[in-house]
C-alpha atoms as a PDB file:
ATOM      1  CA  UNK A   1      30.544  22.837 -12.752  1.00  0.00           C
ATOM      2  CA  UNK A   2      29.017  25.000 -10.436  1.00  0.00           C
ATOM      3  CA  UNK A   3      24.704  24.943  -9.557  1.00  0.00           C
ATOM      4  CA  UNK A   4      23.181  28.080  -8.166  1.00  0.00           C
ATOM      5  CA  UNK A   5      21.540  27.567  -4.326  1.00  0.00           C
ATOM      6  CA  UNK A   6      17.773  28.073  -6.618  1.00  0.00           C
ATOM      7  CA  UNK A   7      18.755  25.275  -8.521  1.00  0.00           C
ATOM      8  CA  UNK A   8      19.803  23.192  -5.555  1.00  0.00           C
ATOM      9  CA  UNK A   9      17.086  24.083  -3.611  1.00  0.00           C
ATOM     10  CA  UNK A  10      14.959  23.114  -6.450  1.00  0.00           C
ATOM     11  CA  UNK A  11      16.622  19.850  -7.219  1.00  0.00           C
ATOM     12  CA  UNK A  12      15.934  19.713  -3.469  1.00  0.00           C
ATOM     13  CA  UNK A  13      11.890  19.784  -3.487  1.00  0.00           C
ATOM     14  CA  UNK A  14      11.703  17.502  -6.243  1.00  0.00           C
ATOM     15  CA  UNK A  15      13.454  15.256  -4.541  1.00  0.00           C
ATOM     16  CA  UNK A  16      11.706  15.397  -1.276  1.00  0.00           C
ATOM     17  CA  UNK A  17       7.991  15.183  -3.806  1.00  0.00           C
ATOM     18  CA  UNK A  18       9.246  12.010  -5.696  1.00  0.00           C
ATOM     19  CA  UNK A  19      10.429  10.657  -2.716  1.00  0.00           C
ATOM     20  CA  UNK A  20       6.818  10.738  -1.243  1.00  0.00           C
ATOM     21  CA  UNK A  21       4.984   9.469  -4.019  1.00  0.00           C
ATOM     22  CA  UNK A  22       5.401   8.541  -7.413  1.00  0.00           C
ATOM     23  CA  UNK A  23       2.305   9.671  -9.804  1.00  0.00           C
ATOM     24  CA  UNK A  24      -0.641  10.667  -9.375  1.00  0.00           C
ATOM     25  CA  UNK A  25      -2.802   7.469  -9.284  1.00  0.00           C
ATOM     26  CA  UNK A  26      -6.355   7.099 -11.038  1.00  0.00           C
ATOM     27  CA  UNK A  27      -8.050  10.092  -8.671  1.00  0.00           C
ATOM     28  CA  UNK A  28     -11.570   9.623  -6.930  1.00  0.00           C
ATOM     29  CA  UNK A  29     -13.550  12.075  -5.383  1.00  0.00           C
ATOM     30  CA  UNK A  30     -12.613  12.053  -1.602  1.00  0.00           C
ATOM     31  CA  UNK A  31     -15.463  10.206   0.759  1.00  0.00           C
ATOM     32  CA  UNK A  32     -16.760  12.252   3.687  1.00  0.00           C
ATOM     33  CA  UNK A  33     -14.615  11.619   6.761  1.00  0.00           C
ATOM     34  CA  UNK A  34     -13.994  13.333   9.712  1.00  0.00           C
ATOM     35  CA  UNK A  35     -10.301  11.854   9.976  1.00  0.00           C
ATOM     36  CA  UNK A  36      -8.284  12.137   6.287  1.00  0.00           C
ATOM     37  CA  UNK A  37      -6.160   9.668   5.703  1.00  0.00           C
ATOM     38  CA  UNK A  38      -2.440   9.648   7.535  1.00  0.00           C
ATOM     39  CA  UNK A  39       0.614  10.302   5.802  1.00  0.00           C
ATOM     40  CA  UNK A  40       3.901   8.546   6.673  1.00  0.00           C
ATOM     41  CA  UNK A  41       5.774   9.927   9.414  1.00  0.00           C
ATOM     42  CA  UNK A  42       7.839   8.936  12.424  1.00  0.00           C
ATOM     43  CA  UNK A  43       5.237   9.593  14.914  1.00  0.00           C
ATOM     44  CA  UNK A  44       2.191   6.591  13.677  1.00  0.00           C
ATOM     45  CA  UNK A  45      -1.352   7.313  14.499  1.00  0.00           C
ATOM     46  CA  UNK A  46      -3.415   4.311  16.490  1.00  0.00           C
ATOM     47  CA  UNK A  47      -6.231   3.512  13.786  1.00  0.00           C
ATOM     48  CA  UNK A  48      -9.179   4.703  13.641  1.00  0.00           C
ATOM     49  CA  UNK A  49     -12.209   2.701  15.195  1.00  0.00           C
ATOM     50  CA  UNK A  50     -14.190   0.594  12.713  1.00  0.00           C
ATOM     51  CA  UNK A  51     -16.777   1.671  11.317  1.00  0.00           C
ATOM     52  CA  UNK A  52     -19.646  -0.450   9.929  1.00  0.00           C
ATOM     53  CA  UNK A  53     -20.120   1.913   7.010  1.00  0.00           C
ATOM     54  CA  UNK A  54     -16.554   1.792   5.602  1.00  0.00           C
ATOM     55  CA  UNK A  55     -16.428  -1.991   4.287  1.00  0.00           C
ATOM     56  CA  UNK A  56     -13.300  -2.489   1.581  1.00  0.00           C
ATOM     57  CA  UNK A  57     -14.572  -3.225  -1.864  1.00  0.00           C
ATOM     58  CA  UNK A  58     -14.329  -6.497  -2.762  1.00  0.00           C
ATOM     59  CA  UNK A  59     -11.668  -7.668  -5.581  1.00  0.00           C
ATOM     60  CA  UNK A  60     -10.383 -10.821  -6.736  1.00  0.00           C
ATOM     61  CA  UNK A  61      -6.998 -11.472  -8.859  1.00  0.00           C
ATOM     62  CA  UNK A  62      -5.061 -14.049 -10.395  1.00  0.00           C
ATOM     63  CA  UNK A  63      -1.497 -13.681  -8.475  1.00  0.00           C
ATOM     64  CA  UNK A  64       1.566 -14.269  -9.897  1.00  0.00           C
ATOM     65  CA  UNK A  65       3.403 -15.761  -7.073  1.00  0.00           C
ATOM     66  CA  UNK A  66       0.319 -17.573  -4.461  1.00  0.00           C
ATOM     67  CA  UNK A  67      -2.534 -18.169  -7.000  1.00  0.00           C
ATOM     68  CA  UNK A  68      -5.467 -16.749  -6.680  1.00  0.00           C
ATOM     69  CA  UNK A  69      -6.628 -13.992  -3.832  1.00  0.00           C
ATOM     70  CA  UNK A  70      -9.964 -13.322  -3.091  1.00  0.00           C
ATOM     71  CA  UNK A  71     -10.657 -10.335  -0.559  1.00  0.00           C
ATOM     72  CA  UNK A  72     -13.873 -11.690   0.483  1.00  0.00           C
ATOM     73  CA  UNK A  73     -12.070 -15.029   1.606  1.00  0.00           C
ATOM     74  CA  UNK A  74      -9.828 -12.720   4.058  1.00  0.00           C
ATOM     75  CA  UNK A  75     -12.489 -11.949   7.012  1.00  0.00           C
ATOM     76  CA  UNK A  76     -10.626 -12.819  10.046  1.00  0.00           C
ATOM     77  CA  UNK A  77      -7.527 -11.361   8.802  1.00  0.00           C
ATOM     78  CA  UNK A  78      -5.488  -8.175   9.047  1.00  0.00           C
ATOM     79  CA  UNK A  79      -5.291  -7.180   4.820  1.00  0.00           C
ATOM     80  CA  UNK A  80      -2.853  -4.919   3.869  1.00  0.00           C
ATOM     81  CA  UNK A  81      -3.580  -3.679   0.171  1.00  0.00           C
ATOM     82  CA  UNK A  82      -0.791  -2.399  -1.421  1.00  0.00           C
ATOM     83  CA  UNK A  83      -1.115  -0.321  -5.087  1.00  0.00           C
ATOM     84  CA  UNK A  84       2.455   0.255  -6.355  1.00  0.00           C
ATOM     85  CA  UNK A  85       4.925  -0.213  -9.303  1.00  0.00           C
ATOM     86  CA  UNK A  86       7.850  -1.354 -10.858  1.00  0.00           C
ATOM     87  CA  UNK A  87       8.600   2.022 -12.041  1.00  0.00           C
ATOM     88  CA  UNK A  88       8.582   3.702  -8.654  1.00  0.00           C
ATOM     89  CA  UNK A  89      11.253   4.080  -6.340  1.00  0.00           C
ATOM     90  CA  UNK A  90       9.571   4.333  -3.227  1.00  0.00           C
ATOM     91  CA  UNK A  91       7.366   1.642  -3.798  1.00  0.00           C
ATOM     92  CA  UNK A  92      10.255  -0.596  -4.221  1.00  0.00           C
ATOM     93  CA  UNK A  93      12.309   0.709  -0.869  1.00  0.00           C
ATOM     94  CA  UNK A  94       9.072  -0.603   1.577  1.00  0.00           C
ATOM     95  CA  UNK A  95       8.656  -3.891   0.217  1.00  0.00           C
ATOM     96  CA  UNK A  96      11.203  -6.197   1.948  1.00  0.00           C
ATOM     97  CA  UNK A  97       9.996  -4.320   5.007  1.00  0.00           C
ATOM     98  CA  UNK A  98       6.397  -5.506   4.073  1.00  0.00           C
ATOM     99  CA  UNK A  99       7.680  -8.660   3.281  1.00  0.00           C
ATOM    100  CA  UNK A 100       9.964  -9.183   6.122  1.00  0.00           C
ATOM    101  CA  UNK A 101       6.530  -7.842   8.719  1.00  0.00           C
ATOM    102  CA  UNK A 102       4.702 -10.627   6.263  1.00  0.00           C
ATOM    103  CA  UNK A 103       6.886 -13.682   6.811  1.00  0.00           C
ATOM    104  CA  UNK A 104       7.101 -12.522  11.000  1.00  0.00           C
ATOM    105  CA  UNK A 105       2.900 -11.967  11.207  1.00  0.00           C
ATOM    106  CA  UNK A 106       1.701 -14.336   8.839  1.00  0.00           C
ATOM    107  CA  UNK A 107       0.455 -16.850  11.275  1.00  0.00           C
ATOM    108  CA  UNK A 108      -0.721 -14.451  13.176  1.00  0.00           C
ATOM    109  CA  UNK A 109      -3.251 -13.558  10.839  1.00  0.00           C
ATOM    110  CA  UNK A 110      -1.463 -10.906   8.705  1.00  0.00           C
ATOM    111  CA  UNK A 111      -2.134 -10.762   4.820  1.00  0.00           C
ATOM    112  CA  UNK A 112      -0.765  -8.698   2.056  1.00  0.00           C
ATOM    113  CA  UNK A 113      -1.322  -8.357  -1.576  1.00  0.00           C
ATOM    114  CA  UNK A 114       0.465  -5.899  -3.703  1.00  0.00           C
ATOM    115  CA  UNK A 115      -1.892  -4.725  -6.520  1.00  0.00           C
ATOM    116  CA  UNK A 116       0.973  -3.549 -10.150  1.00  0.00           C
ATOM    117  CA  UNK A 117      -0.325  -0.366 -11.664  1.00  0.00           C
ATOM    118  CA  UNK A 118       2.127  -0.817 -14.159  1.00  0.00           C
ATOM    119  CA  UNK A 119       0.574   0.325 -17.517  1.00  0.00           C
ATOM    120  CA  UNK A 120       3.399  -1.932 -19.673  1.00  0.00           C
ATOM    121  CA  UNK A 121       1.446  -5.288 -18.553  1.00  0.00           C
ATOM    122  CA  UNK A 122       2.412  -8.254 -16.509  1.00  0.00           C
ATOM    123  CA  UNK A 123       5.576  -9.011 -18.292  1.00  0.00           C
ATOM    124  CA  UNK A 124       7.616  -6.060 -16.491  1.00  0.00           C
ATOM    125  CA  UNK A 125       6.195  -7.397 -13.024  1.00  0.00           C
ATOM    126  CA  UNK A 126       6.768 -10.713 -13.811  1.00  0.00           C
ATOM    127  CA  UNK A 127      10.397  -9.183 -14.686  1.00  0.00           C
ATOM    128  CA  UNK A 128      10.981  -7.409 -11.471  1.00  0.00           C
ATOM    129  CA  UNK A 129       9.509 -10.901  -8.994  1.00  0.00           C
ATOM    130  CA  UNK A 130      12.095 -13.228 -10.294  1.00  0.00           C
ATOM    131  CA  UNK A 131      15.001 -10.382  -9.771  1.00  0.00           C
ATOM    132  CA  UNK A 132      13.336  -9.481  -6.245  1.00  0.00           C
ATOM    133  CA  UNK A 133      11.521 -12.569  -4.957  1.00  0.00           C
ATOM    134  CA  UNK A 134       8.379 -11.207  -2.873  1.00  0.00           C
ATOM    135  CA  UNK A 135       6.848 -13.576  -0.329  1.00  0.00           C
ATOM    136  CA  UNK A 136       2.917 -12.076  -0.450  1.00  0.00           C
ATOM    137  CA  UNK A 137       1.039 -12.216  -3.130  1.00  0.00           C
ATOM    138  CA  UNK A 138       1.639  -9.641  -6.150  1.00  0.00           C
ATOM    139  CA  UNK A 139      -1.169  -9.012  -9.071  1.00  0.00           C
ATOM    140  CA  UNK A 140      -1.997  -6.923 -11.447  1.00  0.00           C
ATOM    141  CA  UNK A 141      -4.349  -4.101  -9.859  1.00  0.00           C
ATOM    142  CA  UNK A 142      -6.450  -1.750 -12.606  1.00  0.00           C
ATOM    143  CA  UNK A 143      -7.312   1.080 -12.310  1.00  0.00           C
ATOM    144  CA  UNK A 144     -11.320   0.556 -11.547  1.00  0.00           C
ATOM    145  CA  UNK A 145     -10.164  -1.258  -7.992  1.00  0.00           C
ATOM    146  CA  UNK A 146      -7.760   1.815  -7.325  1.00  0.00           C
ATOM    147  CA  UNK A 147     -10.452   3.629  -7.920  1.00  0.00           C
ATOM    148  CA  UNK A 148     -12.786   2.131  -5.572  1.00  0.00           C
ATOM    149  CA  UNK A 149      -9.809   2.184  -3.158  1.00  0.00           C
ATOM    150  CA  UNK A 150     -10.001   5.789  -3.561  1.00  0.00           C
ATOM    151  CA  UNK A 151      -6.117   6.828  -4.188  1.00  0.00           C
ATOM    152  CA  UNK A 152      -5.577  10.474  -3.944  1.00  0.00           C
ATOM    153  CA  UNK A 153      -2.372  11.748  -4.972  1.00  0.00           C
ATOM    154  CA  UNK A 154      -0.247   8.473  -6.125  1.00  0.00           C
ATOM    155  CA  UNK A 155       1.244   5.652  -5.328  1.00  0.00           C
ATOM    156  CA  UNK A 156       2.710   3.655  -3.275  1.00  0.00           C
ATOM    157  CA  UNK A 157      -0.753   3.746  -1.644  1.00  0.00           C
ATOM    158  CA  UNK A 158      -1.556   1.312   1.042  1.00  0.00           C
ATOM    159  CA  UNK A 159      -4.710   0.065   2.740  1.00  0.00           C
ATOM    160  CA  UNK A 160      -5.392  -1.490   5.878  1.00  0.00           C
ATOM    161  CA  UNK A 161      -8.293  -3.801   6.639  1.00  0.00           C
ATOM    162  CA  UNK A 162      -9.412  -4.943   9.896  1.00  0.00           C
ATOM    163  CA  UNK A 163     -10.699  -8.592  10.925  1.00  0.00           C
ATOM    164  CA  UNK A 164     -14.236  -7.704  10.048  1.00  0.00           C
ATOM    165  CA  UNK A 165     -13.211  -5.995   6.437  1.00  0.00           C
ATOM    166  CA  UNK A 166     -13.574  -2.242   7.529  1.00  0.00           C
ATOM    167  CA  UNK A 167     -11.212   0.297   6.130  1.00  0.00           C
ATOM    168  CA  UNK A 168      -9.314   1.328   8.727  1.00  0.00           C
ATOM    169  CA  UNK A 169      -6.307   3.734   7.547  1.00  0.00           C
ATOM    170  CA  UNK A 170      -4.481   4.223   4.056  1.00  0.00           C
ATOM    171  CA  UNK A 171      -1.580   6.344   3.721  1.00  0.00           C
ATOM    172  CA  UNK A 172       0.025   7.692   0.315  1.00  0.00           C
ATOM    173  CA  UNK A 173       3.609   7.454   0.275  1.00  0.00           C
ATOM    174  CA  UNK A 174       6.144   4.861   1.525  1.00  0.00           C
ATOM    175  CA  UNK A 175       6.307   3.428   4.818  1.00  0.00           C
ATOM    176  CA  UNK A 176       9.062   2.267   7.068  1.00  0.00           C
ATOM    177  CA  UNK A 177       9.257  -1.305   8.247  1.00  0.00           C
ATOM    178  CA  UNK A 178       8.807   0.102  11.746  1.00  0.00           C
ATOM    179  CA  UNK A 179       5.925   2.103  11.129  1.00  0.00           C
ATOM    180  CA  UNK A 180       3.995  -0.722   8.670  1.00  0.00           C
ATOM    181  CA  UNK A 181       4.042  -3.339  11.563  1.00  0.00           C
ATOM    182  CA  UNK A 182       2.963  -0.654  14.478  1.00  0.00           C
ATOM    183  CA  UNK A 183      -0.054  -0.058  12.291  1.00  0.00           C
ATOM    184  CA  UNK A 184      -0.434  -3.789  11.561  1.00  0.00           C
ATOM    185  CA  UNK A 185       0.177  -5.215  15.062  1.00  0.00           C
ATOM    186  CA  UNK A 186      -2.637  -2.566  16.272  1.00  0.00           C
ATOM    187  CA  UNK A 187      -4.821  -3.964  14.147  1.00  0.00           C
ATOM    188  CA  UNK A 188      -3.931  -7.824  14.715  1.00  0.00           C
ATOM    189  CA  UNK A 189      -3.934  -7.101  18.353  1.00  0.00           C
ATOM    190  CA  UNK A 190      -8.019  -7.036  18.264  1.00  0.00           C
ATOM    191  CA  UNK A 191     -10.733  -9.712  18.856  1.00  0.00           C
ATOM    192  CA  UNK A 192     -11.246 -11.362  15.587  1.00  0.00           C
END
């Protein structure tokens, strides 16, 4: 069987799209900012200063795996906020490099909580933990947090919080272990 360059090139794109995110996630109009949010790449940005007027919405959620997680209970803490899915291949390739950066910075003052968008309910997460155990806390999300998270153009989506509770980056599409603890250690290396 023989495919035509087109096609290839084609298959190609798609391939390099899906690889960067999934779906488009519930979509919010984009908040004024003179700095847009960072997309993965090699070459990681330092994050942006805090700013007192870009607090993360609060949330709480009944986890599946480390009972209940409130973000309001996490000042003092680095917070990384993760929206993903069972059903979405990059999501799945950073999470035991979020998990492994977890279990390493945890006592330093590192959390994580993975927030499902999966539409088919708790039962396919609850599925996909006991094949691939996850050390940080995993919950449903919905789609009135993501929205108040602000995701753009899908998912995996991640959020990270300072000490004080600031926003301080997000980034659509997956992360390397590399680049997911530069940004966290820059974050944990500040006064708390």
């Amino acid at each position: 069987m023989t495919v035509s360059r087109t096609a290839l090139k084609s298959l190609l794109a798609l391939g390099i799209a899906v690889g960067a995110a999934c779906q488009p996630a519930p979509t919010a109009p984009a908040p004024p900012s003179s700095k847009p949010p960072s997309s993965a790449s090699p070459s990681v940005p330092t994050p942006t200063p805090a700013r007192a007027s870009n607090p993360a919405p609060t949330f709480a959620v009944e986890t599946f795996n480390a009972g209940k997680f409130d973000l309001s209970n996490q000042r003092g803490k680095v917070v990384v906020v993760n929206f993903w899915a069972t059903w979405c291949p990059p999501c799945i390739a950073e999470m035991p490099g979020f998990d492994a950066t977890y279990r390493r910075l945890k006592a330093d003052g590192l959390e994580i909580v993975g927030l499902s968008l999966d539409q088919d309910g708790p039962g396919v997460v609850k599925d996909f933990l006991a094949k691939r155990p996850i050390s940080y806390p995993i919950a449903m999300g919905d789609n009135a947090t993501a929205t108040r998270f602000k995701i753009g153009n899908g998912i995996p989506y991640t959020v990270f919080i300072d000490r004080q509770g600031n926003i301080r980056d997000a980034v659509t599409g997956s992360l390397s272990e590399a680049a997911f603890e530069q940004k966290v250690k820059a974050l944990l290396a500040e006064p708390a």
